[in-house]
Protein backbone atom coordinates (compact mmCIF):
# COMPACT_ATOMS: atom_id res chain seq x y z
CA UNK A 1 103.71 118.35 89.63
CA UNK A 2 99.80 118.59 90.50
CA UNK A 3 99.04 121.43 87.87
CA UNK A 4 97.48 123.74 90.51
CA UNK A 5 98.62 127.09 91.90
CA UNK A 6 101.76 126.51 94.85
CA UNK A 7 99.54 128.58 97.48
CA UNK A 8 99.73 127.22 100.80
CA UNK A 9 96.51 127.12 102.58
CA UNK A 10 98.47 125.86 106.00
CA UNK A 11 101.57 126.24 107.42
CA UNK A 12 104.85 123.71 106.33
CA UNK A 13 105.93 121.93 109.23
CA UNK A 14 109.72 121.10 109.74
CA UNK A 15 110.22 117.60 107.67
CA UNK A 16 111.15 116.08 110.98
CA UNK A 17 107.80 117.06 112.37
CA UNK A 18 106.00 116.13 109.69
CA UNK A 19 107.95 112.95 110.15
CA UNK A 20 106.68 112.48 113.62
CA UNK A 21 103.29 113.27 113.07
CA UNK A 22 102.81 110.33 110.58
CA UNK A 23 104.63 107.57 112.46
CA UNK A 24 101.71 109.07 115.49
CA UNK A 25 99.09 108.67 113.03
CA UNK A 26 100.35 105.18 111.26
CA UNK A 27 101.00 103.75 115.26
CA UNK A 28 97.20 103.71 115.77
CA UNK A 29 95.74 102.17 112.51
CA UNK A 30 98.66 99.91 111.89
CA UNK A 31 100.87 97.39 113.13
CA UNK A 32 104.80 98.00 112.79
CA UNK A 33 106.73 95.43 110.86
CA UNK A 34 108.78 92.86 112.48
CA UNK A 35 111.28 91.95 110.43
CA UNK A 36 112.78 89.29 113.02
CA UNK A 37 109.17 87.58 112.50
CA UNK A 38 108.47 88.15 109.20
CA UNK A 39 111.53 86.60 108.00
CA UNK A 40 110.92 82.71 107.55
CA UNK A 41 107.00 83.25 108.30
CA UNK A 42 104.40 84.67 106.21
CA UNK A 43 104.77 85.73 102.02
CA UNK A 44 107.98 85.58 100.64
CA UNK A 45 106.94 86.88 97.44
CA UNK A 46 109.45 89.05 95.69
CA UNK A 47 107.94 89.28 92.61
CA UNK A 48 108.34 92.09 90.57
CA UNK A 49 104.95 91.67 88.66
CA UNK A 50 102.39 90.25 90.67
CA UNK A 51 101.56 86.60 89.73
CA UNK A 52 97.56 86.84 90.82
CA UNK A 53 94.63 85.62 89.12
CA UNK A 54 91.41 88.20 88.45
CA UNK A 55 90.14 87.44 91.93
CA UNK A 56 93.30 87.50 93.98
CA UNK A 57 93.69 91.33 92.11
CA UNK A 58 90.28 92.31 92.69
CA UNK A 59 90.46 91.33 96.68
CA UNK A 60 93.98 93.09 97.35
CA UNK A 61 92.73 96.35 95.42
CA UNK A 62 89.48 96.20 97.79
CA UNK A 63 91.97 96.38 100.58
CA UNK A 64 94.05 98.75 99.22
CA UNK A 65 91.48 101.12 98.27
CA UNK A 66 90.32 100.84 102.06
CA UNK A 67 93.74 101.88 103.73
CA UNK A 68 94.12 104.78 101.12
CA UNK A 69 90.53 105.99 101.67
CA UNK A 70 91.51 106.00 105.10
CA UNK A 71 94.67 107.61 104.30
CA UNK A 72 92.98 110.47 102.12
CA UNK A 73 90.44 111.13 105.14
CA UNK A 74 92.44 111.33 107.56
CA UNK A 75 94.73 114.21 106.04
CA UNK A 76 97.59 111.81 105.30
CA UNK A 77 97.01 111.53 101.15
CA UNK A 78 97.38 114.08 98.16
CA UNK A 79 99.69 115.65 100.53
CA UNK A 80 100.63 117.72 97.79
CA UNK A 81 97.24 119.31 96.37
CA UNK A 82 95.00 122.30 97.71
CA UNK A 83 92.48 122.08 100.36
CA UNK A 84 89.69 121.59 97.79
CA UNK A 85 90.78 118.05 96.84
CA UNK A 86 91.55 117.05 99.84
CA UNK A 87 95.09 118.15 100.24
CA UNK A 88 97.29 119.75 102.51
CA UNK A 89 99.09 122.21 99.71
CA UNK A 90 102.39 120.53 101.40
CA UNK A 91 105.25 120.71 98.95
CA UNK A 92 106.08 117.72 96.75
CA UNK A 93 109.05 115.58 98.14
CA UNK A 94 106.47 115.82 101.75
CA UNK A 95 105.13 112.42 100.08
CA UNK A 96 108.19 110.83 100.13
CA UNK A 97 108.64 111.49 103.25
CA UNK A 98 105.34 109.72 104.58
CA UNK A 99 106.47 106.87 102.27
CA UNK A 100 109.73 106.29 104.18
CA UNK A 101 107.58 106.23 107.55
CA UNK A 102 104.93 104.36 105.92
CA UNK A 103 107.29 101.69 105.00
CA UNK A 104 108.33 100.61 108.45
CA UNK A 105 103.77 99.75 109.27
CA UNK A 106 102.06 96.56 107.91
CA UNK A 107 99.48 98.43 105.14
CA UNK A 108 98.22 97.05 101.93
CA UNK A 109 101.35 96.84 99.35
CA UNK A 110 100.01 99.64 96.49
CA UNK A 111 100.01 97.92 93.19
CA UNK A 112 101.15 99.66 89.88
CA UNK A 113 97.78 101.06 89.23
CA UNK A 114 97.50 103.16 92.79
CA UNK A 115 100.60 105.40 91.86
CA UNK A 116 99.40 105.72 88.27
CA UNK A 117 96.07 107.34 88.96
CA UNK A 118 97.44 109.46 92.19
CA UNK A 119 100.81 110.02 90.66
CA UNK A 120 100.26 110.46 87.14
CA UNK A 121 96.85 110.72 86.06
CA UNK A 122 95.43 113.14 88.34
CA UNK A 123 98.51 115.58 88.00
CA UNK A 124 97.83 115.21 84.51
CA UNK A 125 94.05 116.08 84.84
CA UNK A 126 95.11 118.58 86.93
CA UNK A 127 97.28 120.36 84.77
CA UNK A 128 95.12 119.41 81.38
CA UNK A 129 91.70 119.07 82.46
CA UNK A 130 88.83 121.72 82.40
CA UNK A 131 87.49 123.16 85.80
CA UNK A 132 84.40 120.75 85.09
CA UNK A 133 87.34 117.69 84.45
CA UNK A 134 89.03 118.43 87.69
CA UNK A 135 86.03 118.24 90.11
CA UNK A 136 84.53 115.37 88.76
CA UNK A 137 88.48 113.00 88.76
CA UNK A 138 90.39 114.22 90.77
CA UNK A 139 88.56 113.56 94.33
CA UNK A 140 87.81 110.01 93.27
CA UNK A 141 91.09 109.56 91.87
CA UNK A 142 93.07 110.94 94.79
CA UNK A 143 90.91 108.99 97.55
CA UNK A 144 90.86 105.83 95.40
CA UNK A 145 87.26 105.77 95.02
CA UNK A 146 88.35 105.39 90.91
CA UNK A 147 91.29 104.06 89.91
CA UNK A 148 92.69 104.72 86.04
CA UNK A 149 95.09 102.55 83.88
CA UNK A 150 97.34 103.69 80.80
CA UNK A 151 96.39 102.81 77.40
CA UNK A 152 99.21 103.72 75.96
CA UNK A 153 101.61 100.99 73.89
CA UNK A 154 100.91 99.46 70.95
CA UNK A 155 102.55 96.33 69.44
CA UNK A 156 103.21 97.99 65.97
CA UNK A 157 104.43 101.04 67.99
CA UNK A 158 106.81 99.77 70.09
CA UNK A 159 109.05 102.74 72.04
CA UNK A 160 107.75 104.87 70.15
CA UNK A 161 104.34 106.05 71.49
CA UNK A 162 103.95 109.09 68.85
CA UNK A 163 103.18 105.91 66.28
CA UNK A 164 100.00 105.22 68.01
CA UNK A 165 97.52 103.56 65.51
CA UNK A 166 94.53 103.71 67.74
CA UNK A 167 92.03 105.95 65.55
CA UNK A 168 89.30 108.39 67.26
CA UNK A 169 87.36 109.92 64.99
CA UNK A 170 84.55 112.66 65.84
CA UNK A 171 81.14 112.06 65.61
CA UNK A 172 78.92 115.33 66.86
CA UNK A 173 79.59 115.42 70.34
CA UNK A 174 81.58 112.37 70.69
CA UNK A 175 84.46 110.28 69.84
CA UNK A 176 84.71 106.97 67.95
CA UNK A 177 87.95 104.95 69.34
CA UNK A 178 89.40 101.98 67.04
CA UNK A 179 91.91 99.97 68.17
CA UNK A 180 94.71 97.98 70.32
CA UNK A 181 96.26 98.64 73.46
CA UNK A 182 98.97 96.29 75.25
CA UNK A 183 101.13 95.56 78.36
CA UNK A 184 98.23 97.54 80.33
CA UNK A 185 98.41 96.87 83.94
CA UNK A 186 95.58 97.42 86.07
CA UNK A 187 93.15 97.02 83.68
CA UNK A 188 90.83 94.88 85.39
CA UNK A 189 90.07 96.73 87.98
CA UNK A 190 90.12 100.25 86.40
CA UNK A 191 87.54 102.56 86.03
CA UNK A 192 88.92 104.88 83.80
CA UNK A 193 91.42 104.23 81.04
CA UNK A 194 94.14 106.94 79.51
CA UNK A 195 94.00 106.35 75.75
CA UNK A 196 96.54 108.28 73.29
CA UNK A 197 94.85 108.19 70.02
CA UNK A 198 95.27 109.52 66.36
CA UNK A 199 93.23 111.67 65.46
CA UNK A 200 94.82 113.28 62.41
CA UNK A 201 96.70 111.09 60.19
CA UNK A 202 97.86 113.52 58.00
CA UNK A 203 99.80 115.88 60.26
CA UNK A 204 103.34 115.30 61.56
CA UNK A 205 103.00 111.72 63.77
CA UNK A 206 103.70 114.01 67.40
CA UNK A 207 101.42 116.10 66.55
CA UNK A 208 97.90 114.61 65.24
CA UNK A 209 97.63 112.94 68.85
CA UNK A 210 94.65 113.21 71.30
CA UNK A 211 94.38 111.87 74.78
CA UNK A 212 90.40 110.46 76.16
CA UNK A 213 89.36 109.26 79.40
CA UNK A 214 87.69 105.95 78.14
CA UNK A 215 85.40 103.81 80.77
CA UNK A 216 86.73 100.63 80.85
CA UNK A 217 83.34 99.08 80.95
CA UNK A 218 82.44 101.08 78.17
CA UNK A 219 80.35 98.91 75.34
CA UNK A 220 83.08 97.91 72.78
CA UNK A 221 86.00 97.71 75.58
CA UNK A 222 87.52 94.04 75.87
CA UNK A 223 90.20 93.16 78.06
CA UNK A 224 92.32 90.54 77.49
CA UNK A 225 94.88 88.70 80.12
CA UNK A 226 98.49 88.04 79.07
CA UNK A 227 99.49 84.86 80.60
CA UNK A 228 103.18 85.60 82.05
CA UNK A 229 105.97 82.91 81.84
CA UNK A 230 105.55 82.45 85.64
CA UNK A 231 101.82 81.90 85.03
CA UNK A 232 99.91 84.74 86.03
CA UNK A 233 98.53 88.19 84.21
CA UNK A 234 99.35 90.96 85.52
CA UNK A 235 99.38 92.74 82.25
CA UNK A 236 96.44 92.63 79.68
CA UNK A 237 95.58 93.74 75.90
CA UNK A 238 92.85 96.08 75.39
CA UNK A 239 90.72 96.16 72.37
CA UNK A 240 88.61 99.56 71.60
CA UNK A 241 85.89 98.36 68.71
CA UNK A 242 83.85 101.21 68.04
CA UNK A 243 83.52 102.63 71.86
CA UNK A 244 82.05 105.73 72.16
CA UNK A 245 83.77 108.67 74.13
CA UNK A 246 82.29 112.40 75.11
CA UNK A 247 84.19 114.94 74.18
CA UNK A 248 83.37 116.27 77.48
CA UNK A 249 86.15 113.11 79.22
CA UNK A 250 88.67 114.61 76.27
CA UNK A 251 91.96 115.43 78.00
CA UNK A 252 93.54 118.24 76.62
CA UNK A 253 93.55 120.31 73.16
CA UNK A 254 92.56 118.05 69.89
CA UNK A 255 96.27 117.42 68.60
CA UNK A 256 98.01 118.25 71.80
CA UNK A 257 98.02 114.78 73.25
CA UNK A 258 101.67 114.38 72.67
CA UNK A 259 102.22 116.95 75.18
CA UNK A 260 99.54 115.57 77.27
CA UNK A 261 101.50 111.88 77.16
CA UNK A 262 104.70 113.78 78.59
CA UNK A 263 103.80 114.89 81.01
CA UNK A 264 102.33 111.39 82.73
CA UNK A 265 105.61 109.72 81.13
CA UNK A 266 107.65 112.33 83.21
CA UNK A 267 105.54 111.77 86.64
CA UNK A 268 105.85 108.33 85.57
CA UNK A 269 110.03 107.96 85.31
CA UNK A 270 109.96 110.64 88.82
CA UNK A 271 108.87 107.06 91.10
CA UNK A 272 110.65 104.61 89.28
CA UNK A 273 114.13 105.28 90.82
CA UNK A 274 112.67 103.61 93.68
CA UNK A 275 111.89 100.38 91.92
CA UNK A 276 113.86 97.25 93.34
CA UNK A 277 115.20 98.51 96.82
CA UNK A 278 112.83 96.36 98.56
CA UNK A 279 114.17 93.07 96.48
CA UNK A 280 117.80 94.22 96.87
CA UNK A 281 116.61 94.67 100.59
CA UNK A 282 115.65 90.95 100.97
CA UNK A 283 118.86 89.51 98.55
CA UNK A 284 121.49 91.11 101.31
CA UNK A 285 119.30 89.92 104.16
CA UNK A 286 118.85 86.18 102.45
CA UNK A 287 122.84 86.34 102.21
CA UNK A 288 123.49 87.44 106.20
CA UNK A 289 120.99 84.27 106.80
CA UNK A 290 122.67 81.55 105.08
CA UNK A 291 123.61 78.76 106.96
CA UNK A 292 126.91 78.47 105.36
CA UNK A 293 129.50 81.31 105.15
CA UNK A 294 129.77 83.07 101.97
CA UNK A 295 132.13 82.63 98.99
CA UNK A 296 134.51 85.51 98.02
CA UNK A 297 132.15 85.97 94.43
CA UNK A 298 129.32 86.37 97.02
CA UNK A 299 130.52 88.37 99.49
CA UNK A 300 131.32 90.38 96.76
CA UNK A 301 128.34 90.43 94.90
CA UNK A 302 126.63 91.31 98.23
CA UNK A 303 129.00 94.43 98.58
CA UNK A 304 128.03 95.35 95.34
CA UNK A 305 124.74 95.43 96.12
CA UNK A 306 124.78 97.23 99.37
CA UNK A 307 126.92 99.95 97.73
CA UNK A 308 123.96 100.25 94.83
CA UNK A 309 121.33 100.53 97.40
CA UNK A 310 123.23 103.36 98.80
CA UNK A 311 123.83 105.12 95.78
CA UNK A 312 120.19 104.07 94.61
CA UNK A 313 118.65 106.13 97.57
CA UNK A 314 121.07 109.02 97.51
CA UNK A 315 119.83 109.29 93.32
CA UNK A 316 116.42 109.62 94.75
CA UNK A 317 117.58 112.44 97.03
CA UNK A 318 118.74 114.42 93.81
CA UNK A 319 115.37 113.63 92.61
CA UNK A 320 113.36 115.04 95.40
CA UNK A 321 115.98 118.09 95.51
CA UNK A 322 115.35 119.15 92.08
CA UNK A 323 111.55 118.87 93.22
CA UNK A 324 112.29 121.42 96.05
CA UNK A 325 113.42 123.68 93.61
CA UNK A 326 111.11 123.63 91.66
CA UNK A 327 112.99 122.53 88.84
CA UNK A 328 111.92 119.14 86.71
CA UNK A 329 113.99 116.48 87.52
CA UNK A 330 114.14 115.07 83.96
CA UNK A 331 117.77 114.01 83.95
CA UNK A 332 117.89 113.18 87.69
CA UNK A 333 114.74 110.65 86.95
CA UNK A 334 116.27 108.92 84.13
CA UNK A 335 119.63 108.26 85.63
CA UNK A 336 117.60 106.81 88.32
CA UNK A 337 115.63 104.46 86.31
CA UNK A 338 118.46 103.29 84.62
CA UNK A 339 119.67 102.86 87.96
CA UNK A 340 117.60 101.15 89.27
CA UNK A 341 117.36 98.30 86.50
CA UNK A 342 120.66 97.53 86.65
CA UNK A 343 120.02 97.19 90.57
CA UNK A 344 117.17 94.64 89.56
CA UNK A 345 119.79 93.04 87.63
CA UNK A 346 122.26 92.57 89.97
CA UNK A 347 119.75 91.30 92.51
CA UNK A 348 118.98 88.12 90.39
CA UNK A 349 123.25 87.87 89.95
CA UNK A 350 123.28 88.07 93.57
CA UNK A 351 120.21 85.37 94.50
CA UNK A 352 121.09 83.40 91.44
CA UNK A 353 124.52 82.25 92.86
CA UNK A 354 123.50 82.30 96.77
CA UNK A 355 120.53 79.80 95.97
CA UNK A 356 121.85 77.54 93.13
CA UNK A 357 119.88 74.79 92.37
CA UNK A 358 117.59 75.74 95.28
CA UNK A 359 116.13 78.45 93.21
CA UNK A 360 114.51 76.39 90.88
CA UNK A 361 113.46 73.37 92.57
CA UNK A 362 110.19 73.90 94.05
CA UNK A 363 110.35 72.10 97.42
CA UNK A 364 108.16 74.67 99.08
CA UNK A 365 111.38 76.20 101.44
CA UNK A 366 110.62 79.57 102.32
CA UNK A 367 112.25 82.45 100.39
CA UNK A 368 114.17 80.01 97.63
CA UNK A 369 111.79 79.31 94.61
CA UNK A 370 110.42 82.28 95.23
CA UNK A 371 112.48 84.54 93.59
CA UNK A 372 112.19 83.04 90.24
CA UNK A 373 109.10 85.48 89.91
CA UNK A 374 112.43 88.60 90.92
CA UNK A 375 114.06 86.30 87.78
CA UNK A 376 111.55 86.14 84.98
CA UNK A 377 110.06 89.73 86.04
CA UNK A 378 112.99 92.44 86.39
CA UNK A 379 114.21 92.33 82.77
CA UNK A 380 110.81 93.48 82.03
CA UNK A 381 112.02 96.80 83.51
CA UNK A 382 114.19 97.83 80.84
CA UNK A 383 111.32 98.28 79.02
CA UNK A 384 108.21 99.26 81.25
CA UNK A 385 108.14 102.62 82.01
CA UNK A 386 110.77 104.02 79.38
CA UNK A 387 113.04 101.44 77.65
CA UNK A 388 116.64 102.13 78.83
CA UNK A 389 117.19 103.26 75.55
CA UNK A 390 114.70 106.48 76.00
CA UNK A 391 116.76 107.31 79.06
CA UNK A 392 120.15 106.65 76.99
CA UNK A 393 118.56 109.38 74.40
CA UNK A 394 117.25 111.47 77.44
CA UNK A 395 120.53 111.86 78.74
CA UNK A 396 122.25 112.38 75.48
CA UNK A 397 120.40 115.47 74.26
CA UNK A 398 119.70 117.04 77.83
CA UNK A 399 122.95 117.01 79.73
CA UNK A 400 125.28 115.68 76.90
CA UNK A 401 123.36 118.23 74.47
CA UNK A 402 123.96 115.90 71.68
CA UNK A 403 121.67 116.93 68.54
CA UNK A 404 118.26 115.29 68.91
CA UNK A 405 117.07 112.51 66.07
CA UNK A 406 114.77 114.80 62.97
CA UNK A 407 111.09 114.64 64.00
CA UNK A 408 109.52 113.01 61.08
């Protein structure tokens, strides 16, 4: 997934002792969680997007960036890449397995834009990017030091991201970006921006496409906050008027940026089978902690649930398996996703009836009003990251091998 040759500049320890060797490592910078003392105490945010204002995202990134600088330096991040970034050459599904050990330590929760840039734009400049491209990203990207957002949807565009309308037009030894980005998280605090833009309007739509690197506090770069309906911005608009891009931070061939886009959308869809086990998680223990037994729709709402979990996790099993073979888990991912809305879903069924009126009555109870921001925020999932109707497409052409829709 990293774009760089498989050779293994150490040995691969047994999972189990690679397993070991992290909880060592995690037990001396971090404190275990408690979940007999968390529960009742502390956040009970659930939220799916985070509800924070400019400041609030600027201080948790600071102290995110810290623990995975940390991380990086102490030979426990980009697990995955060679030596020369700062890896360990360890084979892909090894970082799942430090995020399972990871989970059970109090560290910084990542927000969207840490797995973007170490997930799916630095495997992209890896396997894009020119040898000058690679050693000036892909350190900072990997240790944090710069973090990257996608520029990627457009309002006019929709689903479809080969109808980009953002122009770039060359100028000599640069670029001239015009345009409109939306539903970018991240953007705030990003250094570096992903823009797909058109650069040849009179080709085929998939394939007059170019991908930049665009500094986000580049002159002509505005973002914009979109106010959620639970009252934060987590997501923002991006305008590009007249901003001025070296060809030198071009990712990829001029008119190959379709290709370019796949491969972060398919990085993208390989983490998002994971999305919602943590709510799910907290709806199952918020129903064992009632103080009232449960009704037969809840218990069996909450058996539901359970069951999904399970199934949830094994999906992301057949995930990392298809990693260990080496094979592209393209199917496997979008089951997963699909999965894993649905999960969201049935999360807010679950909550919705064990809370009742509780769950919209701010009284300032632990762990009840809460989860309006699980409410308002997980049917944004059937869109972000692939609308469920990309996977429903996905799966009919690739394992169904129904005929794919004319490229026009």
């Amino acid at each position: 997934m990293s774009g760089i040759p498989e050779s293994i500049p150490e040995p691969v320890p047994e999972p189990e002792e690679f397993r070991a060797g992290a909880r060592q490592w995690l037990s001396t910078v971090a404190r275990t969680r408690a979940d007999d003392e968390q529960w009742g105490s502390g956040s009970d945010s659930v939220a799916v997007f985070e509800n924070w204002t400019e400041e609030q995202e600027r201080e948790h990134t600071l102290r995110t960036q810290e623990w995975e600088r940390a991380r990086y330096d102490q030979g426990w991040g980009a697990l995955n890449w060679q030596a020369e970034y700062g890896g360990r050459g360890l084979p892909a599904y090894y970082e799942q397995l430090y995020r399972t050990e990871e989970a059970a330590f109090d560290v910084p929760h990542r927000t969207e834009i840490f797995p973007v840039t170490q997930q799916l734009v630095a495997p992209a400049v890896g396997i894009w990017g020119t040898e000058e491209q690679k050693r000036r990203w892909l350190r900072p990207m990997l240790r944090t030091d710069e973090l990257a957002c996608q520029l990627f949807s457009e309002t006019e565009a929709g689903s479809d991201l080969a109808a980009v309308r953002t122009r770039a037009v060359r100028e000599g030894d640069h670029w001239v970006l015009r345009g409109h980005k939306v539903w970018t998280s991240g953007a705030r605090v990003a250094t570096w921006g992903v823009a797909v833009c058109r650069t040849d309007p009179d080709v085929r739509k998939h394939a007059g496409i170019t991908v930049f690197l665009v500094r986000m506090d580049a002159p002509g770069v505005t973002v914009r906050p979109i106010r959620q309906m639970t009252g934060g911005t987590s997501f923002n608009e991006v305008y590009l008027d007249g901003v001025m891009v070296p060809d030198t931070d071009r990712l990829g061939p001029v008119g190959e940026g379709w290709r370019v886009t796949l491969s972060v959308l398919a990085a993208e869809r390989l983490d998002s089978g994971n999305l919602g086990l943590d709510n799910a998680d907290r709806a199952l223990e918020l129903a064992g902690r009632l103080p009232r037994p449960l009704t037969g729709s809840e218990q069996q709402r909450a058996a539901d649930l359970y069951l999904r979990t399970l199934v949830q996790r094994l999906i992301g099993l057949r995930v990392t398996a298809a990693l260990v073979a080496g094979r592209e888990p393209g199917a496997e991912a979008s089951v997963g996703k699909l999965y894993a809305t649905e999960t969201m879903r049935r999360t807010s069924d679950l909550v919705s009836e064990l809370l009742g009126p509780s769950l919209v009555a701010d009284t300032g109870e632990w762990g009840t009003y809460a989860w309006t921001e699980h409410l308002l925020g997980a049917p944004g999932y059937s869109i972000a990251g692939g609308t469920d109707e990309i996977q429903h497409n996905i799966l009919a052409e690739r394992v169904l091998g129904l005929p794919k829709e004319p490229v026009r």
